[in-house]
Protein backbone atom coordinates (compact mmCIF):
# COMPACT_ATOMS: atom_id res chain seq x y z
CA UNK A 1 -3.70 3.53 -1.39
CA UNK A 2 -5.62 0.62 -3.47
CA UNK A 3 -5.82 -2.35 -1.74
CA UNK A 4 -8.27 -4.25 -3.65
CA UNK A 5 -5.72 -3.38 -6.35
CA UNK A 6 -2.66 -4.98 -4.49
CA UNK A 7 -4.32 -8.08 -3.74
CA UNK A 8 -5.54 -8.42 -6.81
CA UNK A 9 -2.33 -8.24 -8.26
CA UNK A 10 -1.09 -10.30 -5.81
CA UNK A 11 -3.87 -13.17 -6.77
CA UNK A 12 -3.12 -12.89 -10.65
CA UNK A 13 0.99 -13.55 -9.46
CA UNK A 14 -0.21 -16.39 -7.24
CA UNK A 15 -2.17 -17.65 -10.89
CA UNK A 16 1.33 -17.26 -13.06
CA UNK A 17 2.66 -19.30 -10.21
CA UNK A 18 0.79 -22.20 -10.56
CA UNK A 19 1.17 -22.08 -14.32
CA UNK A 20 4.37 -21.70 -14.23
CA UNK A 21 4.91 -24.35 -11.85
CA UNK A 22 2.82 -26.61 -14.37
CA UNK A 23 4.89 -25.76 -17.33
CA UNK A 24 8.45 -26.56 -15.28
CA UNK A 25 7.13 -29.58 -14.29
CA UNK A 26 6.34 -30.79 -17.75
CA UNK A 27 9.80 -29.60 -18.45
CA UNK A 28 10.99 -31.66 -16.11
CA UNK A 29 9.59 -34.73 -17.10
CA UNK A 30 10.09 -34.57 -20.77
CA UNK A 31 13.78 -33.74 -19.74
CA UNK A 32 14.27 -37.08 -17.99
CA UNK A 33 12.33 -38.68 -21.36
CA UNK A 34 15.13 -37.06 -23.43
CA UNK A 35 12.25 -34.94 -25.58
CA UNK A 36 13.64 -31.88 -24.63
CA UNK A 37 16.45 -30.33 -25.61
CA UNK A 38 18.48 -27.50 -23.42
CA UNK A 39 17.49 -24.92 -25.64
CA UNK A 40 13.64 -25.69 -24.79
CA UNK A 41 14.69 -25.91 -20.79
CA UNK A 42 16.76 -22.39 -21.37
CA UNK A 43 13.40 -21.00 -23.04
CA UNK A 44 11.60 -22.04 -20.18
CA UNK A 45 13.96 -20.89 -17.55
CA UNK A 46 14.15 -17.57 -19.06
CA UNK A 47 9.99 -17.36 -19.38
CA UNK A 48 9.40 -17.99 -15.67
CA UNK A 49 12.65 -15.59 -14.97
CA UNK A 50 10.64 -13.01 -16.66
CA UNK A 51 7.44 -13.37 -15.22
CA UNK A 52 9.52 -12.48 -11.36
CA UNK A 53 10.31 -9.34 -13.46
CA UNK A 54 7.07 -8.35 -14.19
CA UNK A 55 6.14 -9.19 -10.94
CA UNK A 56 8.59 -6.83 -9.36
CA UNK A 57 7.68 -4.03 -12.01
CA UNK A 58 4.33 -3.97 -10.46
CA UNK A 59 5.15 -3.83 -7.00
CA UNK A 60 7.71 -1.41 -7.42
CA UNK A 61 4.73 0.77 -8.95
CA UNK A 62 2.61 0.05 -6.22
CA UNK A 63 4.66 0.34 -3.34
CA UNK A 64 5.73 3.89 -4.13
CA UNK A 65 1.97 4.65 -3.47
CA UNK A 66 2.28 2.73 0.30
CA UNK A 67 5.64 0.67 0.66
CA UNK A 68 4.53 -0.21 3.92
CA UNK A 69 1.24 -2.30 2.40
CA UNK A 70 4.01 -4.76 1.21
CA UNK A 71 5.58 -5.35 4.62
CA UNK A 72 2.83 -7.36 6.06
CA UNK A 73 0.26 -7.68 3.22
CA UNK A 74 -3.12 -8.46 4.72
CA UNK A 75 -3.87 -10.45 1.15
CA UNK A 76 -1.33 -12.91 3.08
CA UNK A 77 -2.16 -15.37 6.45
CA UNK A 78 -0.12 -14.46 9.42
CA UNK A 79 2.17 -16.92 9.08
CA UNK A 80 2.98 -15.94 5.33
CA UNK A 81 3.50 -12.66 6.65
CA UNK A 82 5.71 -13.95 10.03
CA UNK A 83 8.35 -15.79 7.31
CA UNK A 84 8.45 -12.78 4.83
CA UNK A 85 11.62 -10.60 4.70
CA UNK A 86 11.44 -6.97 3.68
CA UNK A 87 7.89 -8.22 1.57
CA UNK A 88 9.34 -11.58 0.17
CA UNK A 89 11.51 -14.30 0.52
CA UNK A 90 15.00 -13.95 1.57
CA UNK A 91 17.54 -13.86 -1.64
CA UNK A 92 19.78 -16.84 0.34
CA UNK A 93 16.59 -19.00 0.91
CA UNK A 94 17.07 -19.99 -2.69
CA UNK A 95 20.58 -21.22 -2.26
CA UNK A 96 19.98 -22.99 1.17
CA UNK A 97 17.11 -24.95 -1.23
CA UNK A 98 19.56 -25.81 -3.68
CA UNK A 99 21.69 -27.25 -0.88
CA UNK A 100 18.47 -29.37 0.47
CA UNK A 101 18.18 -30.40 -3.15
CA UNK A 102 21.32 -31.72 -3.85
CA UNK A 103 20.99 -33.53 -0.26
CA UNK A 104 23.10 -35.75 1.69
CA UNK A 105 26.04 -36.27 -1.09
CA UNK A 106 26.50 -32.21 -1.62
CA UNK A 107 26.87 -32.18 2.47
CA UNK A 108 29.52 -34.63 2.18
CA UNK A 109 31.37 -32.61 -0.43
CA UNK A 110 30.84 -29.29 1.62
CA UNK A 111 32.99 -30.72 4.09
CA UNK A 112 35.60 -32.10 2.04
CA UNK A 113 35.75 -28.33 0.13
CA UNK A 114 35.89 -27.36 3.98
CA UNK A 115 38.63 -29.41 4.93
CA UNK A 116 40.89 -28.86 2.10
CA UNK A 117 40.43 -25.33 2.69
CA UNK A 118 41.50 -25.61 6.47
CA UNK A 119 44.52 -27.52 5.11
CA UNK A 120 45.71 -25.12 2.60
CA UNK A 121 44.46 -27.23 -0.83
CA UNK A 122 42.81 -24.41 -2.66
CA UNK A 123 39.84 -26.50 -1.48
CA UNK A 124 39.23 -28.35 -5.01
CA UNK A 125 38.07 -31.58 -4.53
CA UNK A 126 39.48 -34.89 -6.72
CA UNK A 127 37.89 -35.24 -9.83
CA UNK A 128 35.02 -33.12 -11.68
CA UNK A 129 32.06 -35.06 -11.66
CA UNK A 130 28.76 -34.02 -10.00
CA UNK A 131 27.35 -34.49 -6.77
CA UNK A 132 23.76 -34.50 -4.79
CA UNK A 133 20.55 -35.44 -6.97
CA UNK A 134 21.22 -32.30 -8.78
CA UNK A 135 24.74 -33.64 -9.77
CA UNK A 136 26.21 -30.27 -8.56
CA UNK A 137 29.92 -30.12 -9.40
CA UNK A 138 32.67 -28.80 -7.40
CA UNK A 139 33.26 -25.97 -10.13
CA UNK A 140 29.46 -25.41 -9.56
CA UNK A 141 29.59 -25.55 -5.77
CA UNK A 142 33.01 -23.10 -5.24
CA UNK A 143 30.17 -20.30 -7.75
CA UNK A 144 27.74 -21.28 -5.33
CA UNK A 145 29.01 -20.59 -2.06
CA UNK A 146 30.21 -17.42 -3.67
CA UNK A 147 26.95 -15.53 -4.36
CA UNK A 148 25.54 -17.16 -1.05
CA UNK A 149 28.21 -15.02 0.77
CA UNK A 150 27.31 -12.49 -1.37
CA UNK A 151 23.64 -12.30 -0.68
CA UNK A 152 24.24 -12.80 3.10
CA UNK A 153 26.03 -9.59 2.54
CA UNK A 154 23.51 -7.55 0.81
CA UNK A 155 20.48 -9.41 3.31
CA UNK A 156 22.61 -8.04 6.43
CA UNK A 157 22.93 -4.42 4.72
CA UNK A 158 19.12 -4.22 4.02
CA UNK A 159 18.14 -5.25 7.05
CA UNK A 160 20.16 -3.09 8.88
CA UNK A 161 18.65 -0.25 7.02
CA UNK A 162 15.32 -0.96 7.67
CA UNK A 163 16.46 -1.03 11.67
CA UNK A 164 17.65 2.27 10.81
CA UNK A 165 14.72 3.28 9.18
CA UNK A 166 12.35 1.76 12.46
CA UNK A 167 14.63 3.38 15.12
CA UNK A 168 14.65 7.02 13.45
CA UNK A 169 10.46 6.87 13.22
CA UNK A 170 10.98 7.36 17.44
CA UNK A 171 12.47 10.92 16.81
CA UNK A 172 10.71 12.26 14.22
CA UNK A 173 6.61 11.20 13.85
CA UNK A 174 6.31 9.62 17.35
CA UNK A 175 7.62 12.01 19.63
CA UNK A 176 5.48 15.15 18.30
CA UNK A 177 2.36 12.98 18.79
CA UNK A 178 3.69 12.32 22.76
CA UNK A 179 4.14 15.88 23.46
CA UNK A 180 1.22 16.65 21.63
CA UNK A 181 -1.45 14.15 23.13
CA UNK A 182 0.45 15.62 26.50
CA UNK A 183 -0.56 19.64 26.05
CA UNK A 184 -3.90 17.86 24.90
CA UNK A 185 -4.77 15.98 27.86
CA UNK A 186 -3.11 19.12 30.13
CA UNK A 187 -5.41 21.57 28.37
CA UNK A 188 -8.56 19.15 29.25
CA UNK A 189 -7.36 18.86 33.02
CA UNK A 190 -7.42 22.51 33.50
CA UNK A 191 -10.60 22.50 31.18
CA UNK A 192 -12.12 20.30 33.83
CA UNK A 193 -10.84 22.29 36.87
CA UNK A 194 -12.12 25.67 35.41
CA UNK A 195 -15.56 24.33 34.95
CA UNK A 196 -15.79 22.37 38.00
CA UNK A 197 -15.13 25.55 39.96
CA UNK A 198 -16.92 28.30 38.14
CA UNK A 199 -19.20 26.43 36.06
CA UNK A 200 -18.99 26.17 32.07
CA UNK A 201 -21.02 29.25 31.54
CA UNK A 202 -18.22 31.24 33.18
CA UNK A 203 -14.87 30.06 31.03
CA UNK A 204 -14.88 32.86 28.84
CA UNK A 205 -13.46 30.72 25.71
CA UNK A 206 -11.11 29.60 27.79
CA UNK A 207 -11.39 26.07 25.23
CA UNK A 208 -10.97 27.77 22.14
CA UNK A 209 -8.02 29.40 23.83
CA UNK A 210 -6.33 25.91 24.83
CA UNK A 211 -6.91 24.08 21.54
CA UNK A 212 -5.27 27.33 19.97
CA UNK A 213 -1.75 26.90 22.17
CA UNK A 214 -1.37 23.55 20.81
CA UNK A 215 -1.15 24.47 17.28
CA UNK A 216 -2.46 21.06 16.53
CA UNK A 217 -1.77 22.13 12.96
CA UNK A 218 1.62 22.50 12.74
CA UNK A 219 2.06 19.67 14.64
CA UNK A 220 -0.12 17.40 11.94
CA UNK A 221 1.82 18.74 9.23
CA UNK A 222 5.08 17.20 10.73
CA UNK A 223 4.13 14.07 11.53
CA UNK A 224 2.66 13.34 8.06
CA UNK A 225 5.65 14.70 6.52
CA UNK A 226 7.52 12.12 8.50
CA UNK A 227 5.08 9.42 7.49
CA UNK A 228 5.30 9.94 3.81
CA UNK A 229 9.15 10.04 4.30
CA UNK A 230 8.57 6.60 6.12
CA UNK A 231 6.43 4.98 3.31
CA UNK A 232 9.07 6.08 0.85
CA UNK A 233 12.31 4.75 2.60
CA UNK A 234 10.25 1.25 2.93
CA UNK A 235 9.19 1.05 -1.22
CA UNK A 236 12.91 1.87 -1.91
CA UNK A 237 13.89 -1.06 0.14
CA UNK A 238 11.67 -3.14 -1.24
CA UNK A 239 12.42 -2.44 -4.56
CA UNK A 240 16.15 -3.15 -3.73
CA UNK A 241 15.06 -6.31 -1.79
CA UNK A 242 13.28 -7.58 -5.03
CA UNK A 243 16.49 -6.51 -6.98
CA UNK A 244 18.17 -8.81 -4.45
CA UNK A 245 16.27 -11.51 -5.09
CA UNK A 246 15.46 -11.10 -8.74
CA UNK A 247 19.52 -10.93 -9.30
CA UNK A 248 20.25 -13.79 -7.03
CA UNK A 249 17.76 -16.09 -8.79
CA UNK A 250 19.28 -15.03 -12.04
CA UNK A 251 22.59 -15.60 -11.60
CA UNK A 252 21.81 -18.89 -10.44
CA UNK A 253 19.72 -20.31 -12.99
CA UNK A 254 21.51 -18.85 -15.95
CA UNK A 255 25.45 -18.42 -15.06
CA UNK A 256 26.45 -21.58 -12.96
CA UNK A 257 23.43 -24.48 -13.35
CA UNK A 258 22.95 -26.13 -16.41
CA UNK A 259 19.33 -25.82 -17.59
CA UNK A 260 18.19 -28.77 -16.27
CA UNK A 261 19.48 -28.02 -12.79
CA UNK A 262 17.97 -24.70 -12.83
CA UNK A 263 14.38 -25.95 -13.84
CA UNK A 264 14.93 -27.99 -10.84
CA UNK A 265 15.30 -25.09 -8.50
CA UNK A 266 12.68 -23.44 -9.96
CA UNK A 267 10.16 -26.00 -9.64
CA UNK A 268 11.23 -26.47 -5.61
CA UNK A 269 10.73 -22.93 -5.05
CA UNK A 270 7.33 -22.71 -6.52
CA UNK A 271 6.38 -25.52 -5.02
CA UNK A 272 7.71 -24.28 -1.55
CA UNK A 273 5.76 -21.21 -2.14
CA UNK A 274 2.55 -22.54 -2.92
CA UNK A 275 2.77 -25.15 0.09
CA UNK A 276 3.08 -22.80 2.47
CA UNK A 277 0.51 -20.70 1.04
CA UNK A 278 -1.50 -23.32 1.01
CA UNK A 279 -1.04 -25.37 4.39
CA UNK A 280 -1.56 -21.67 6.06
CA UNK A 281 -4.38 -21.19 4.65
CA UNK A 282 -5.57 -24.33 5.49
CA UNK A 283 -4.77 -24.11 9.55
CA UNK A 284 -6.50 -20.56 9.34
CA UNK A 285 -9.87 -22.24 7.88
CA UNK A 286 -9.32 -25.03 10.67
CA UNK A 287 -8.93 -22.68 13.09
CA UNK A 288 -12.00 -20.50 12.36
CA UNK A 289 -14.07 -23.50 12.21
CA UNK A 290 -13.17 -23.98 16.14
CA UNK A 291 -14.55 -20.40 17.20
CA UNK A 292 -17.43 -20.24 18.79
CA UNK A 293 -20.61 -19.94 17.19
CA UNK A 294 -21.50 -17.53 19.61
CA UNK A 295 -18.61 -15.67 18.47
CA UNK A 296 -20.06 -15.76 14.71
CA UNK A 297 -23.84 -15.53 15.05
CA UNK A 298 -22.79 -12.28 17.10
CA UNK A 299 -20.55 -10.55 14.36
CA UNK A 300 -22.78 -11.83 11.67
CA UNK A 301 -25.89 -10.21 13.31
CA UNK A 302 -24.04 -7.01 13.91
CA UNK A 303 -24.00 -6.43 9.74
CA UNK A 304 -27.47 -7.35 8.29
């Protein structure tokens, strides 16, 4: 376990974050300017695509040392940590953007797809041109809802894994530490009795005998074994949660949006990243400032 190494890779993808953010941006812009052709916007699509790749190579190296490091990093402020699902963001949290982004048009047309659906249409709507600022069309929108069903699918199957994986840690670690810590405090009752009656002089090894019975040893062994086992059942789903995302992103931005919509969606999930990031950051530092001095002259005196 390295966690200086973790955050610091953590810290160097929060850095390709705000670059890339900067270079969609630009994209953007020189998009709506017409100086940029969909070739360029593909080629920058496809660089920021690859930089979640590398991202998820790393971790995926990393987390087979400690998967469970990546469940609630401590490079991350609690609330960072109290929206993250299986170490990220969930996979449909990128389509339920993409509906925000298209905005109140797209809702309109959800119900309408809705509606025709209900009454046996096929649920096309009339016409083919876009909708929503992102001028989603209803070709666009049928692929959409698609992979979101999709993904819920997948989400629901990881996470009830990791349930799995949380419920079975009661019968295998846990309970050898309860009966263990049990014998252990029995053993240290009668300890107490023997010596209280006849004196510690008088036990005739009787501790060396307890802490024998116990075989605290074997015990160990079993519960680390379960551990490890642990740790590795959490880096596999992580690695299949990043798959989840990475695929779901993907699909997105290069089968069904046209370049231009998918720089779009790129740049609002950057940007939601970093705000949060930021903003929590922020209330932590706010809420610091409020402790008591007290509080801080104390822990800073007890390190000189």
């Amino acid at each position: 376990m390295d966690m200086a190494r973790y955050a610091a890779c953590h810290r160097q993808w929060i850095v390709g974050q705000e670059a890339g953010l900067g270079e969609l941006v630009a994209a953007a812009a020189s998009a709506a300017a017409g100086r940029a052709t969909d070739e360029d916007l593909r080629a920058v699509v496809e660089r920021c695509m690859r930089g979640y790749e590398e991202y998820a190579t790393s971790r995926r190296a990393m987390a087979r040392e400690d998967g469970a490091a990546f469940f609630a990093p401590p490079w991350c402020t609690a609330f960072e940590n109290a929206v993250l699902w299986l170490g990220g963001c969930r996979p449909s949290l990128t389509i339920r953007l993409l509906y925000s982004l298209s905005g109140e048009g797209l809702e309109a047309h959800i119900e309408e797809l809705l509606d025709g659906r209900r009454r046996g249409e096929g649920g096309g709507f009339s016409g083919g041109t876009g909708m929503g600022l992102l001028g989603i069309t209803p070709a666009q929108l049928d692929q959409i809802n698609d992979v979101h069903h999709r993904t819920l699918r997948e989400e629901g199957l990881l996470t009830d894994r990791l349930a799995t994986l949380q419920e079975d840690i009661a019968d295998r670690p846990l309970l050898p530490i309860v009966r263990e810590r049990e014998r252990a405090a029995a053993a240290a009752a009668a300890l107490a009795a023997l010596a209280g009656r006849h004196g510690s002089a008088n036990c005739n090894g009787l501790p060396g005998r307890l802490e024998a019975g116990g075989s605290p040893g074997g015990v160990g062994a079993e519960v680390d074994a379960a551990m490890e086992s642990y740790r590795a059942g959490l880096a596999k789903l992580l690695e299949e949660a990043d798959e989840l995302r990475m695929s779901t992103a993907r699909v997105l931005a290069t089968e069904i949006l046209t370049p231009r919509q998918a720089v779009e969606m790129l740049v609002a999930g950057k940007q939601l990243h970093l705000s949060v990031r930021d903003w929590s950051r922020r209330k932590e530092r706010e809420q610091n400032a409020r402790l008591p001095r007290a509080s801080t002259s104390t822990s800073a005196g007890a390190n000189p």
